[in-house]
Protein backbone atom coordinates (compact mmCIF):
# COMPACT_ATOMS: atom_id res chain seq x y z
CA UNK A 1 0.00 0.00 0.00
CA UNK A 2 1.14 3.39 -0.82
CA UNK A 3 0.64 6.21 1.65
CA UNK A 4 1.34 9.75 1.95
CA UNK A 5 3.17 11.45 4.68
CA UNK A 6 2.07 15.51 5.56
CA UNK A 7 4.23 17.06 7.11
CA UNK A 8 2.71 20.38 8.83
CA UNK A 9 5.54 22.83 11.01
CA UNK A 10 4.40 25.32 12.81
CA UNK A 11 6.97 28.28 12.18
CA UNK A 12 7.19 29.77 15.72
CA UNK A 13 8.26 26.21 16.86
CA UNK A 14 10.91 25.86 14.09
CA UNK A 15 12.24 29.45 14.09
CA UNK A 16 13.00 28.87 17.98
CA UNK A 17 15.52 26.09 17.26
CA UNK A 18 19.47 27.13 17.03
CA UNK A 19 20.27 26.55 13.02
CA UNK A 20 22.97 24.05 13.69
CA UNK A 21 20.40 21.90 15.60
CA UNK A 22 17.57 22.02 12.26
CA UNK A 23 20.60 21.73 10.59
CA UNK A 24 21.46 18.41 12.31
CA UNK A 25 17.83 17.29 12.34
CA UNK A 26 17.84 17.88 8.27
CA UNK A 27 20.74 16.10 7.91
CA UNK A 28 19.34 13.02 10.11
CA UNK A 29 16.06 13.44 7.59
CA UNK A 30 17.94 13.09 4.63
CA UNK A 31 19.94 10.16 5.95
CA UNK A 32 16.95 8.17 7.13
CA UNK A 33 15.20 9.05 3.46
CA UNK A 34 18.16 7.90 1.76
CA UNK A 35 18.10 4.26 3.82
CA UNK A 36 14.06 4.42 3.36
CA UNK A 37 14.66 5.14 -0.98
CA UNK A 38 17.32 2.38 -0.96
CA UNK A 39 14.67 -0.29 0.65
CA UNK A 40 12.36 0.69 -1.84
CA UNK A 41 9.99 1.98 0.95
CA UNK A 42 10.49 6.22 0.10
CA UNK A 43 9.13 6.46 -3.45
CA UNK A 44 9.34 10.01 -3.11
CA UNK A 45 9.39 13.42 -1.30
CA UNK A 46 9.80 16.99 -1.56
CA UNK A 47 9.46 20.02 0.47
CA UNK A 48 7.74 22.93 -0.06
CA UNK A 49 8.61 26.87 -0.38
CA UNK A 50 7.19 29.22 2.49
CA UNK A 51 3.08 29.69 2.35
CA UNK A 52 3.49 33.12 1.18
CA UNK A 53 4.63 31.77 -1.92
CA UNK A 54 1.49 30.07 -2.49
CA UNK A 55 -1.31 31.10 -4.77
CA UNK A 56 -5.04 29.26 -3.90
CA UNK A 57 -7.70 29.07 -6.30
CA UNK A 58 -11.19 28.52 -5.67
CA UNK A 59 -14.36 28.30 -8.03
CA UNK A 60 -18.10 29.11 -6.52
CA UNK A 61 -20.56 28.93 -8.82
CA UNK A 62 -18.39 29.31 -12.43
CA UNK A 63 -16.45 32.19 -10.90
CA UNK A 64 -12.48 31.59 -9.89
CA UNK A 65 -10.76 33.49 -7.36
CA UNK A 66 -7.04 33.33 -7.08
CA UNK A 67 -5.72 34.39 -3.45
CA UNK A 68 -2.23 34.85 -2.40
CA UNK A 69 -1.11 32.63 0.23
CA UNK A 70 -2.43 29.68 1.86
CA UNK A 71 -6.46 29.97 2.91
CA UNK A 72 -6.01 28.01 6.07
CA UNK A 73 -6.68 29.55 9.02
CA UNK A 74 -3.82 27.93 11.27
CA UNK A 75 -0.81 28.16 12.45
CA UNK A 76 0.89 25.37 11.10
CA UNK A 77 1.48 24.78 7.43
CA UNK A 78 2.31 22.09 4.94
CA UNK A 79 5.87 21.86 4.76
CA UNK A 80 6.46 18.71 2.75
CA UNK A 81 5.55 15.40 1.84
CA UNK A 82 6.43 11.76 1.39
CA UNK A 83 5.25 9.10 -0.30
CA UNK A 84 6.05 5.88 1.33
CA UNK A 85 4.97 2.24 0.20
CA UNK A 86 4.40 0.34 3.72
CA UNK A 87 2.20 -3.19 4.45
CA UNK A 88 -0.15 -1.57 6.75
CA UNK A 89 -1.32 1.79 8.25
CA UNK A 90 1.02 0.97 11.61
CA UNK A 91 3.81 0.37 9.22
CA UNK A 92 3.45 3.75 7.35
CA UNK A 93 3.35 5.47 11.01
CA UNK A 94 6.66 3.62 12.29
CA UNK A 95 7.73 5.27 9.67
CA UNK A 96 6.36 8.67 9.96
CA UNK A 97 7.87 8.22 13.59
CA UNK A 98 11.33 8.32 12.35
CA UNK A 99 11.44 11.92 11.23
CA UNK A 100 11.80 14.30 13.83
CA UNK A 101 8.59 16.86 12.62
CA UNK A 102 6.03 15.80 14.76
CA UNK A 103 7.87 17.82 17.49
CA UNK A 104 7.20 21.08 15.52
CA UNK A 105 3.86 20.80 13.98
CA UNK A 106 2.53 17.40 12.88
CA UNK A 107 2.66 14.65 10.38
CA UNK A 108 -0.30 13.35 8.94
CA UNK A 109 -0.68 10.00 7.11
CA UNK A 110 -3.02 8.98 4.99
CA UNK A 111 -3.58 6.16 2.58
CA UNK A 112 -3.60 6.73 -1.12
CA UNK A 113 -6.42 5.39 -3.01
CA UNK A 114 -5.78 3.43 -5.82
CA UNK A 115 -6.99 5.43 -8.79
CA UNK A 116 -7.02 2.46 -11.62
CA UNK A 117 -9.54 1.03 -9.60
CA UNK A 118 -11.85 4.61 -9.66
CA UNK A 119 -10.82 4.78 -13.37
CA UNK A 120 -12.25 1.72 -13.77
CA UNK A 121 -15.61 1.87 -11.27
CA UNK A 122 -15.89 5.64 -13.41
CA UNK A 123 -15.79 3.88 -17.03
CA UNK A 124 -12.64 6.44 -17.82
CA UNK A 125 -10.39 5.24 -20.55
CA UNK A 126 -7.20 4.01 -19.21
């Protein structure tokens, strides 16, 4: 089973932590990703630029609105992601437990639906 990995920081919480230790806690990240991609069970993962890069659309009732920024009304914000291929839903949150971002925001997992089988349930050509 695939699943994806969330990760939400909350800045205040990161900005209070001396560079050289996010700098160790990165490098620790990238370590463990590397040993996860090698095992086949980090298919992939990125992380994301600051909110205020963001743009959000929305359509309500055929009009589209483009904001600046994220919509959310919270602190935190999505940071990054990874997609990770585990056996079960305790599996995939082992291994959301080995990356240290829980301790500044959170880290959501969720299971990624298999879209053949919608393309398929839908009639859409494959």
């Amino acid at each position: 089973m695939q699943f994806l990995t969330l990760i939400h920081i909350d800045p205040a919480l990161l900005a209070a932590l001396p560079q050289d230790e996010y700098d160790r806690l990165m490098r620790g990240c990238f370590e463990k990703a590397d040993a996860f991609r090698d095992t086949g069970c980090l298919l992939g993962s990125q992380q994301l630029e600051d909110p205020a890069t963001a743009r959000t659309l929305r359509v309500r009732e055929g009009l589209s609105r483009v904001t600046d920024g994220p919509f959310a009304e919270t602190r935190e914000f999505l940071a990054g992601f990874n997609l990770i291929e585990a056996d079960s839903m305790e599996a995939a949150m082992a291994i959301a437990r080995e990356f240290p971002w829980a301790r500044f925001g959170s880290i959501e997992v969720r299971p990624v639906r298999d879209m053949q089988s919608v393309r398929t349930r839908v009639g859409a050509p494959a």
